[in-house]
N, C-alpha and C. Protein backbone atom coordinates (compact mmCIF):
# COMPACT_ATOMS: atom_id res chain seq x y z
N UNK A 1 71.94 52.64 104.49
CA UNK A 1 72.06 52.04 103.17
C UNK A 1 70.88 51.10 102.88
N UNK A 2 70.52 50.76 103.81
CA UNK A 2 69.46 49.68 103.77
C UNK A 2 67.80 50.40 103.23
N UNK A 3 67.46 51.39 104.06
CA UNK A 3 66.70 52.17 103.38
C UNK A 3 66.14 52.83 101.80
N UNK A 4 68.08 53.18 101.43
CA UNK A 4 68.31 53.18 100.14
C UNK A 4 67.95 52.01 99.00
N UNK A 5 67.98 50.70 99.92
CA UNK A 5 67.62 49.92 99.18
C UNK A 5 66.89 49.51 98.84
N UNK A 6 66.03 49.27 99.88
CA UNK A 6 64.34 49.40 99.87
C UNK A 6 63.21 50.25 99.40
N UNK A 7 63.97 51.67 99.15
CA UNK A 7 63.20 52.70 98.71
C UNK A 7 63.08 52.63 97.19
N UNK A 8 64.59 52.25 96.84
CA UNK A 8 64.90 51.92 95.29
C UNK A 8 63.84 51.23 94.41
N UNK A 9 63.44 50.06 95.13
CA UNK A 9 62.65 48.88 94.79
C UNK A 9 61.48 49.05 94.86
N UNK A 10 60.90 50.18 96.03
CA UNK A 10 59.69 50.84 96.26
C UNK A 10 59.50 51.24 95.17
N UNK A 11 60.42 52.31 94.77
CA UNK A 11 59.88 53.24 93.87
C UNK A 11 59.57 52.24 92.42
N UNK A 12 60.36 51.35 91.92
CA UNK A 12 60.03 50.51 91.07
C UNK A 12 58.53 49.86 90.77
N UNK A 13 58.41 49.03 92.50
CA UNK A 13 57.10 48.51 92.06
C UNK A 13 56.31 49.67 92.14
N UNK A 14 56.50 50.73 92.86
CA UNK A 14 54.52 51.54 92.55
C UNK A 14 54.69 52.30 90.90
N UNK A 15 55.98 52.35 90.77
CA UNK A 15 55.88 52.79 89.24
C UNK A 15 55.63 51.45 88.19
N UNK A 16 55.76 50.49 88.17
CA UNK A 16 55.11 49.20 87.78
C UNK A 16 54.03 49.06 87.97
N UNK A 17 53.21 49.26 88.88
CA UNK A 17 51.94 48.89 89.47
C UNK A 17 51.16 49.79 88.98
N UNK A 18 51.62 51.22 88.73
CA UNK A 18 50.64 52.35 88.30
C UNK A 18 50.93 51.56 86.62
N UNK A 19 51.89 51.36 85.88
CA UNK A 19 51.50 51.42 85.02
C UNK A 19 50.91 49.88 84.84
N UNK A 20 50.76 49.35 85.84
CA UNK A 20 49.73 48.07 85.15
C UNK A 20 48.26 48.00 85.94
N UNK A 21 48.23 49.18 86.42
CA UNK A 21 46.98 49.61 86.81
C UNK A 21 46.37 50.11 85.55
N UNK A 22 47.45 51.23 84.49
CA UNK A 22 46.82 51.76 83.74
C UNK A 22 46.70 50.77 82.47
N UNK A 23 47.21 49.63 82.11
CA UNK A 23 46.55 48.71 81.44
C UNK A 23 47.86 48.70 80.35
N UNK A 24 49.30 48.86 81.31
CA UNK A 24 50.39 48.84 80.45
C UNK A 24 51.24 47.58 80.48
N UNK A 25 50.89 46.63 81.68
CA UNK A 25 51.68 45.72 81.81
C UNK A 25 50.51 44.66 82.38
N UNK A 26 50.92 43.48 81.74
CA UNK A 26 49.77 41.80 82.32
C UNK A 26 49.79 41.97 83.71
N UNK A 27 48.38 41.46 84.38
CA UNK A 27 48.21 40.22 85.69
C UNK A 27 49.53 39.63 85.78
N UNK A 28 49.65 38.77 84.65
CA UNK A 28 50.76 37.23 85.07
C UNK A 28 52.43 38.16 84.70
N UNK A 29 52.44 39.62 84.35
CA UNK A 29 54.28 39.97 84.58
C UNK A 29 54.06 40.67 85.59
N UNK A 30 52.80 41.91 86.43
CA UNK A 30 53.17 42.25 87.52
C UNK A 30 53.47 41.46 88.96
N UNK A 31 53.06 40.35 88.91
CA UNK A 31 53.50 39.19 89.82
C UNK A 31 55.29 39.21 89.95
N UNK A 32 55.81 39.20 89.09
CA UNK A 32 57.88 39.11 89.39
C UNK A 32 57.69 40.57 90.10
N UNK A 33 57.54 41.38 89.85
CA UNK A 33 58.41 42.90 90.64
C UNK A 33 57.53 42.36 91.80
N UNK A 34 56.24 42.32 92.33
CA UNK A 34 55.69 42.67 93.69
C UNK A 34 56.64 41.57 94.49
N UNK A 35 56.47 40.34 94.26
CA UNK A 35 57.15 39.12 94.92
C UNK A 35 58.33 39.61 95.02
N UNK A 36 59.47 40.42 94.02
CA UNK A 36 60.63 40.80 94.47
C UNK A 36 60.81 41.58 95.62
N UNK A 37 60.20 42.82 95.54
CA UNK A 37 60.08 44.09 96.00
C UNK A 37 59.38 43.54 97.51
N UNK A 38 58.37 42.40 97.55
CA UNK A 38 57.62 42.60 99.03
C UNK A 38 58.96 41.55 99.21
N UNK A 39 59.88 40.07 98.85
CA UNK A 39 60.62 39.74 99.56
C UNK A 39 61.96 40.65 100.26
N UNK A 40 62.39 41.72 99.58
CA UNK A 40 63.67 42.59 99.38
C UNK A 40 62.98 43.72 100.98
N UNK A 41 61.91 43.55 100.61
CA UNK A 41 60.93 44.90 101.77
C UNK A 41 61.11 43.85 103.14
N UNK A 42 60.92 42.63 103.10
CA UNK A 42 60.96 41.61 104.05
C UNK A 42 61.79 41.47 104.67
N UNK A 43 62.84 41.19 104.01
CA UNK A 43 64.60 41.12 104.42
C UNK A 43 64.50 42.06 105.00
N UNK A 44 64.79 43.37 104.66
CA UNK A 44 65.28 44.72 105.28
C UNK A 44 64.60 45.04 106.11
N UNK A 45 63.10 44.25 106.85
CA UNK A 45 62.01 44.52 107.83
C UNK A 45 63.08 43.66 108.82
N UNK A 46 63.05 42.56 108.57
CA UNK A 46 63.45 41.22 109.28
C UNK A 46 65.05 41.54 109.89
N UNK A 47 65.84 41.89 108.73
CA UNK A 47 67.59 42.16 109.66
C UNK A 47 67.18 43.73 110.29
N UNK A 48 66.34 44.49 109.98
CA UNK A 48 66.27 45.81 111.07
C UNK A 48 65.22 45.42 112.11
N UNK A 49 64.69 44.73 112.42
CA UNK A 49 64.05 43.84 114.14
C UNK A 49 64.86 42.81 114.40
N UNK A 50 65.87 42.14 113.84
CA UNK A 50 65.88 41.18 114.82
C UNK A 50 67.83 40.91 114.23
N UNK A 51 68.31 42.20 113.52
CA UNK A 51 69.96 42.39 113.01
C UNK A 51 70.84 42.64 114.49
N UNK A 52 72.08 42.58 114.53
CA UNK A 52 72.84 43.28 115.08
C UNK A 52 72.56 44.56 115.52
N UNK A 53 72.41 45.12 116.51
CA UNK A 53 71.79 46.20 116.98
C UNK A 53 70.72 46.99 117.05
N UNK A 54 69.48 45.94 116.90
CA UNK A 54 68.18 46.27 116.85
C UNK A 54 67.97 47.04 118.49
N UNK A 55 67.20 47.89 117.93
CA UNK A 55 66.26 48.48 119.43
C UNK A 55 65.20 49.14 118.85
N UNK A 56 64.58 49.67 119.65
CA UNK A 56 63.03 50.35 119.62
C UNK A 56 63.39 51.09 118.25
N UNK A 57 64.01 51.93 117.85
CA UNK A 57 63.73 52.48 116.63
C UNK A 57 64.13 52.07 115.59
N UNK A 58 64.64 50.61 115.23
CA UNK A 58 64.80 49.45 114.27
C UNK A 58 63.67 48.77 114.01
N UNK A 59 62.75 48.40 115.11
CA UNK A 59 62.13 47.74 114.94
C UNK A 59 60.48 48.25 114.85
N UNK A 60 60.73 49.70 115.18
CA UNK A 60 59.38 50.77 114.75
C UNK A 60 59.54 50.53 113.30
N UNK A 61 60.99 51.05 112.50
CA UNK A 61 60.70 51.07 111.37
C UNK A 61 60.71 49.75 110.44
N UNK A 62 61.26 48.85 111.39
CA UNK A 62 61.16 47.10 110.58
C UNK A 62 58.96 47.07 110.41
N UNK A 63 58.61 47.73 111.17
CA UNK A 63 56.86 47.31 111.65
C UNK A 63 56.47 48.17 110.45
N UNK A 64 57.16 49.50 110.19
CA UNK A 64 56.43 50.48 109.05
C UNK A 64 56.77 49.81 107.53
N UNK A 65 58.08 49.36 107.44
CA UNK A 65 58.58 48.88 106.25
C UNK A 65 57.44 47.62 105.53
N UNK A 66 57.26 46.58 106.80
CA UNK A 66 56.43 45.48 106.84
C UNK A 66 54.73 45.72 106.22
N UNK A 67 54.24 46.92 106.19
CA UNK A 67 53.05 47.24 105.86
C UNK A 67 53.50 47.68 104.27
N UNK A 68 54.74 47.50 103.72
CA UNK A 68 54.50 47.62 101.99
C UNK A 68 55.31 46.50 101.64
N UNK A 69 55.52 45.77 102.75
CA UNK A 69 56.58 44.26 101.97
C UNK A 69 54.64 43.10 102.20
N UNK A 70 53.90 43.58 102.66
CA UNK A 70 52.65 42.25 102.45
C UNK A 70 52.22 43.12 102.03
N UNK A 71 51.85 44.51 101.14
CA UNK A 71 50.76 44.96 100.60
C UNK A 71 51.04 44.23 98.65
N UNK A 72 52.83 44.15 98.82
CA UNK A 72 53.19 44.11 97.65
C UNK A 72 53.03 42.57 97.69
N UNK A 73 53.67 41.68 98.51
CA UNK A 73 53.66 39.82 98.49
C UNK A 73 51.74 39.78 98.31
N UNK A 74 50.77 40.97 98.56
CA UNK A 74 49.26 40.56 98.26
C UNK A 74 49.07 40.49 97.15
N UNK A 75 49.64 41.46 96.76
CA UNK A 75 49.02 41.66 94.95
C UNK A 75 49.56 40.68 93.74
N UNK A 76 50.89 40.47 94.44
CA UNK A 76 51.46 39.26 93.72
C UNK A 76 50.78 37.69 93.66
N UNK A 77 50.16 37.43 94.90
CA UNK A 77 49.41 36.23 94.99
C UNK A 77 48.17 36.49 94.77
N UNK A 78 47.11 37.79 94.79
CA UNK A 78 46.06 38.42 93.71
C UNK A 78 46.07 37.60 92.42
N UNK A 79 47.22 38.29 92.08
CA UNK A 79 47.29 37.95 90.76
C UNK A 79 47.70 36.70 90.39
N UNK A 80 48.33 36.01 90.76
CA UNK A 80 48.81 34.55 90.37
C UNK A 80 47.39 34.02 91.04
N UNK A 81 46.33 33.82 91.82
CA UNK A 81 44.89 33.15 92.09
C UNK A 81 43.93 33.86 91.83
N UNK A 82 43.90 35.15 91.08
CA UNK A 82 42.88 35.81 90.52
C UNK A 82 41.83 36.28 91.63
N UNK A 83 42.38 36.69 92.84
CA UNK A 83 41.00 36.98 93.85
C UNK A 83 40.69 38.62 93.53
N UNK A 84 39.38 38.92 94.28
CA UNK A 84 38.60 39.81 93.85
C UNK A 84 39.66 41.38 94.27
N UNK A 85 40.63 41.12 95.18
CA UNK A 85 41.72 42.06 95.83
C UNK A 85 40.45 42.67 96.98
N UNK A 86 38.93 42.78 97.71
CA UNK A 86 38.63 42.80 98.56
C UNK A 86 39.11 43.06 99.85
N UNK A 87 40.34 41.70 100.30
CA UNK A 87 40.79 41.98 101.92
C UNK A 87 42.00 42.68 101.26
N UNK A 88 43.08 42.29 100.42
CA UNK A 88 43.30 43.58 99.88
C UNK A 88 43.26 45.23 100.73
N UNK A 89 42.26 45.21 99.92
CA UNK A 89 41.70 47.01 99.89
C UNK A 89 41.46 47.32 101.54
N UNK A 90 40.54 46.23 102.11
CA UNK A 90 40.62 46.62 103.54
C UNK A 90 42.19 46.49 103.98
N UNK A 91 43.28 45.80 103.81
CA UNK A 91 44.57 46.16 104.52
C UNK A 91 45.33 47.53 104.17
N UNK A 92 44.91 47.87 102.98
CA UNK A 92 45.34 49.13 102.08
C UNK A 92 44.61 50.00 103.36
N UNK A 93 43.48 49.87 103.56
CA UNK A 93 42.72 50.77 104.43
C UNK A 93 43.42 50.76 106.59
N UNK A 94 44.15 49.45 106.73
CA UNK A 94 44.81 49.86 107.57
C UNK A 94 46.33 50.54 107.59
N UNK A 95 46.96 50.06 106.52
CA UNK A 95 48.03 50.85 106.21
C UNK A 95 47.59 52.52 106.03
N UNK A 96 46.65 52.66 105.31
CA UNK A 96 46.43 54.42 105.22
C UNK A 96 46.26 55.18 106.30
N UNK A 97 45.35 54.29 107.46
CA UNK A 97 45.34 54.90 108.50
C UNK A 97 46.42 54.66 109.50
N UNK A 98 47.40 53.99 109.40
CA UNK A 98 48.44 53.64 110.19
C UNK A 98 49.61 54.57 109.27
N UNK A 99 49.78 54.74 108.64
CA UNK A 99 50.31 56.11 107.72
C UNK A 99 49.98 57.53 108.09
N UNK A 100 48.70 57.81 108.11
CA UNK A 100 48.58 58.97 108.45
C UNK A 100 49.15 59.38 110.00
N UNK A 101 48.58 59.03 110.81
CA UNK A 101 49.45 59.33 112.30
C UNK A 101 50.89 59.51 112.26
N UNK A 102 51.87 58.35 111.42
CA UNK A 102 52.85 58.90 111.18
C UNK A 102 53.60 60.20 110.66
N UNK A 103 53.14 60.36 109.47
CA UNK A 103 53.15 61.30 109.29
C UNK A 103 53.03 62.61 109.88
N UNK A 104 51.62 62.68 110.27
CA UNK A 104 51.39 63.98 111.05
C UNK A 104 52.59 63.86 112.39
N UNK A 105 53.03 62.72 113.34
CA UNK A 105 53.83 62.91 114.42
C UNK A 105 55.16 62.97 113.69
N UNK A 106 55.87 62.90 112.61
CA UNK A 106 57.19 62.79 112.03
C UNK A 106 56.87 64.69 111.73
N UNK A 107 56.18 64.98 111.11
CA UNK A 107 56.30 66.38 110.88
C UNK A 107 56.22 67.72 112.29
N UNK A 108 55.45 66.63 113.45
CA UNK A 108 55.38 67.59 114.54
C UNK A 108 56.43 67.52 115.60
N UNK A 109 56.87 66.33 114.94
CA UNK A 109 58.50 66.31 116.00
C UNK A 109 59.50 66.09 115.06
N UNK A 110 59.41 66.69 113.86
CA UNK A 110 60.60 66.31 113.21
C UNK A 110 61.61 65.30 113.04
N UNK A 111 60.88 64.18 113.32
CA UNK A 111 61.67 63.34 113.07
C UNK A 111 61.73 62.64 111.74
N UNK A 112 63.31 62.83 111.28
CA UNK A 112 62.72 62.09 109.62
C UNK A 112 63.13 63.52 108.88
N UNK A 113 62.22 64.55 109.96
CA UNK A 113 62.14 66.19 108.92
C UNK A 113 61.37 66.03 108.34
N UNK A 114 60.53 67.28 107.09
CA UNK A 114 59.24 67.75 106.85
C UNK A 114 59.42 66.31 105.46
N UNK A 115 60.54 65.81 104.93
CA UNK A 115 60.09 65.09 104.01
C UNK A 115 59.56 64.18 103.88
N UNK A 116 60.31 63.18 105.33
CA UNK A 116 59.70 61.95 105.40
C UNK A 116 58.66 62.08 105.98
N UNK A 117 58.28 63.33 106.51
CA UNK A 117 56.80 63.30 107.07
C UNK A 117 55.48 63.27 105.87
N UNK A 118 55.76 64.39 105.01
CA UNK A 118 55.03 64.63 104.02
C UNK A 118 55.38 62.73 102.99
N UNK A 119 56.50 62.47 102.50
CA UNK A 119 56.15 60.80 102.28
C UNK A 119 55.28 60.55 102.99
N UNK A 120 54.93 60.07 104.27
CA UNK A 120 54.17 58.95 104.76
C UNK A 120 52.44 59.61 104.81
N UNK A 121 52.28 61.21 104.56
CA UNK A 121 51.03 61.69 104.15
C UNK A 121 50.56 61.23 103.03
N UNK A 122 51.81 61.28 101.97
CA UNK A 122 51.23 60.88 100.54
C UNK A 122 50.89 59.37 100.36
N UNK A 123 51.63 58.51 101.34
CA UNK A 123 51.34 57.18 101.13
C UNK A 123 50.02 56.67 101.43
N UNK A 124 50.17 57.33 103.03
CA UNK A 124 48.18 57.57 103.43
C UNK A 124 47.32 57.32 102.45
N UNK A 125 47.54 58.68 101.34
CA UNK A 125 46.83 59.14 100.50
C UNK A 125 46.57 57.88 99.91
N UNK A 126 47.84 57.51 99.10
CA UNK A 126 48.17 56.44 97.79
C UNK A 126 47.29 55.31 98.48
N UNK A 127 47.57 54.69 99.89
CA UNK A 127 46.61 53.11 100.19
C UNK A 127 45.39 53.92 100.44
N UNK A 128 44.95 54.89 100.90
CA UNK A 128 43.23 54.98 100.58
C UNK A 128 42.72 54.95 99.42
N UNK A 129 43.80 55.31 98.56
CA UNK A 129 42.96 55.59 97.32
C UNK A 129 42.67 53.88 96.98
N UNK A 130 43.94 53.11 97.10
CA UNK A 130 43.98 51.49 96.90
C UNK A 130 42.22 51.24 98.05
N UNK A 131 42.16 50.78 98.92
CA UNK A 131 41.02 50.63 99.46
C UNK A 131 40.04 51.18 98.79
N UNK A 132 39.63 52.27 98.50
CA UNK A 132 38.68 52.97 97.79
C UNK A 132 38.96 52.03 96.20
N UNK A 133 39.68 52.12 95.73
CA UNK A 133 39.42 51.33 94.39
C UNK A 133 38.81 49.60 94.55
N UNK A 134 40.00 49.41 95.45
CA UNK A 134 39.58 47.54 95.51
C UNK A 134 38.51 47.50 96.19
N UNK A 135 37.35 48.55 97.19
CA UNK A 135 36.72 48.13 97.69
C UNK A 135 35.19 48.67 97.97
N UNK A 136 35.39 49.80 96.88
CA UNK A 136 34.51 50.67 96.52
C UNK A 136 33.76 51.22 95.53
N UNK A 137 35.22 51.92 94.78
CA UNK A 137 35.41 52.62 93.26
C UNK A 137 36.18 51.62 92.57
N UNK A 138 35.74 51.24 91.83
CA UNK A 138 36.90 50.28 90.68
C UNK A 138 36.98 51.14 89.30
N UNK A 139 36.33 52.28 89.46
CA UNK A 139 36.44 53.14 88.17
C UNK A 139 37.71 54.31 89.08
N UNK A 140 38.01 54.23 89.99
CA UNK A 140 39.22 55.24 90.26
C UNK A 140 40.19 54.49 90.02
N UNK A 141 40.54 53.52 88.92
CA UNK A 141 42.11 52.51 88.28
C UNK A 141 42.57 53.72 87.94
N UNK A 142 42.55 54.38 87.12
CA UNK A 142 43.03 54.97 85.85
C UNK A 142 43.97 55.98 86.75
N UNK A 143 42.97 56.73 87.70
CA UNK A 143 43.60 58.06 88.68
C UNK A 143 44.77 57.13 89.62
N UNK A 144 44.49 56.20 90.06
CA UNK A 144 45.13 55.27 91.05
C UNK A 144 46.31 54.71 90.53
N UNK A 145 46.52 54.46 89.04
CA UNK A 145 47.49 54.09 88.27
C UNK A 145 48.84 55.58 88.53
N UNK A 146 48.05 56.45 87.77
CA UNK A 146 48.96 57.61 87.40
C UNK A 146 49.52 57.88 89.08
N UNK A 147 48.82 57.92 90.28
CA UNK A 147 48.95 58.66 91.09
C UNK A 147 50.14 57.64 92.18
N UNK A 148 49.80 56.35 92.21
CA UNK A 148 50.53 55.38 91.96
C UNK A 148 52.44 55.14 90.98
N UNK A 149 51.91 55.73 89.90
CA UNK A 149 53.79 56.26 88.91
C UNK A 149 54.13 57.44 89.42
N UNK A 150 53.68 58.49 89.59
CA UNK A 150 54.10 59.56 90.08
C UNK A 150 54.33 59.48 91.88
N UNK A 151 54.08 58.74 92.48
CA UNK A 151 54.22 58.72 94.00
C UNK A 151 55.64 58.03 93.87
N UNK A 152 55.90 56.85 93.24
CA UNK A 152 56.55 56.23 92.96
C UNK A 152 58.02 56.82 92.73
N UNK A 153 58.05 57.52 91.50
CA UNK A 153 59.15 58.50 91.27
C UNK A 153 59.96 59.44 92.19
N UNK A 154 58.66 60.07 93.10
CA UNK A 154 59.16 61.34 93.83
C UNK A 154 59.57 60.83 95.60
N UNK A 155 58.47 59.82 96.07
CA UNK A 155 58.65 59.56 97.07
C UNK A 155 59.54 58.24 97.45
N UNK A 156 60.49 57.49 96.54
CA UNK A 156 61.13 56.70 96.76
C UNK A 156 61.96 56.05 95.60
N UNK A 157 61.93 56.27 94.35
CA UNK A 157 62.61 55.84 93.71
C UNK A 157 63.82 56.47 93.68
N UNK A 158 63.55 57.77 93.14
CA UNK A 158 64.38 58.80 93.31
C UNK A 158 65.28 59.28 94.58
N UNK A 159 64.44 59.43 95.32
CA UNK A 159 65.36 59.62 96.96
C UNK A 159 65.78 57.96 97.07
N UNK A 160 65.69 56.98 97.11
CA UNK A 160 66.18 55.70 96.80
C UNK A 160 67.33 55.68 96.30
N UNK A 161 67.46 56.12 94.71
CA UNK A 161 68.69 55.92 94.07
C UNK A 161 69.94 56.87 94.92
N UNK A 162 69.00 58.22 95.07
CA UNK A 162 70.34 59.01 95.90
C UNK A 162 70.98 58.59 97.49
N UNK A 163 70.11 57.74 98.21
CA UNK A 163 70.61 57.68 99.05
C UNK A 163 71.55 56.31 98.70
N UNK A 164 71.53 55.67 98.25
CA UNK A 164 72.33 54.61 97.93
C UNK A 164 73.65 55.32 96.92
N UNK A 165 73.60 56.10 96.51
CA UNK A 165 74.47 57.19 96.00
C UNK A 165 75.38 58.05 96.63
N UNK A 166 74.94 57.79 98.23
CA UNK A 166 74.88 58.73 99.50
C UNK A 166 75.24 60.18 99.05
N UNK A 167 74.09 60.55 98.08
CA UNK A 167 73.92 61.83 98.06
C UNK A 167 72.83 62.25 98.53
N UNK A 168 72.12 61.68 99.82
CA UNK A 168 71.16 62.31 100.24
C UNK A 168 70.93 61.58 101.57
N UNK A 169 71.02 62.27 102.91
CA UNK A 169 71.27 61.86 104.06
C UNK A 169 69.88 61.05 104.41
């Protein structure tokens, strides 16, 4: 259930974030969803390492959860001190590569199954593209926005709402 909950909120902020990437929502309103979404990502990092029945595979995924509860608490304090998003883009750039391995080992041992494997490919994708924008390309917003709402939708909002629905294991 906890997952469900976190995914819910996922899917919110990157569909928020794409559209205030694409120049649909202020600096000073995307600050409330990230601060929500990275404290709500925090909690559910924090009671799955250190809850009632934590072990090694609570606290693998408290460590994976934790790389989008500070990518989101970054952008929120980005934006409320106006920094250049720089270290930013380089953490975007360790999350992508700390994403990809997942992925590829969730799909070769099935763990999770081919979906959550293919999620954590696309996320890869989604923080390189973040690094590459904040730290490279600042003309890839526009692609980074859309790709950003649409990741959003398919890889967690949606499977989010259903598993909290428990219509989807």
């Amino acid at each position: 259930m906890h997952e469900g909950l976190s995914r819910l909120y996922v899917g919110a902020v990157l569909v928020l974030n794409g559209l205030w990437l694409l120049g649909r929502i202020e600096d000073r309103e995307i600050q409330a969803i990230n601060f929500l979404v990275g404290g709500v990502s925090l909690a559910v990092a924090a009671y799955a390492a250190f809850g009632p029945g934590a072990d090694a595979a609570s606290v693998r995924a408290a460590a994976m959860t934790l790389l989008f509860a500070f990518t989101y608490l970054w952008v929120a304090i980005n934006r409320r001190n106006g920094s250049s998003g720089h270290g930013l883009g380089y953490f975007c750039l360790f999350v992508a590569l700390t994403a990809l391995p997942t992925g590829v080992l969730q799909l070769a041992v099935a763990e999770g199954g081919w979906w959550s494997g293919a999620n954590w490919l696309a996320w890869s994708l989604l923080w390189f593209g973040f690094y590459l924008m904040l730290c490279h390309r600042p003309g890839l917003q526009p692609l980074m926005g859309r790709t950003s709402l649409a990741q959003g939708l398919v890889t967690a909002w949606v499977p989010g709402y259903l598993r909290l629905q428990e219509l989807l294991a």
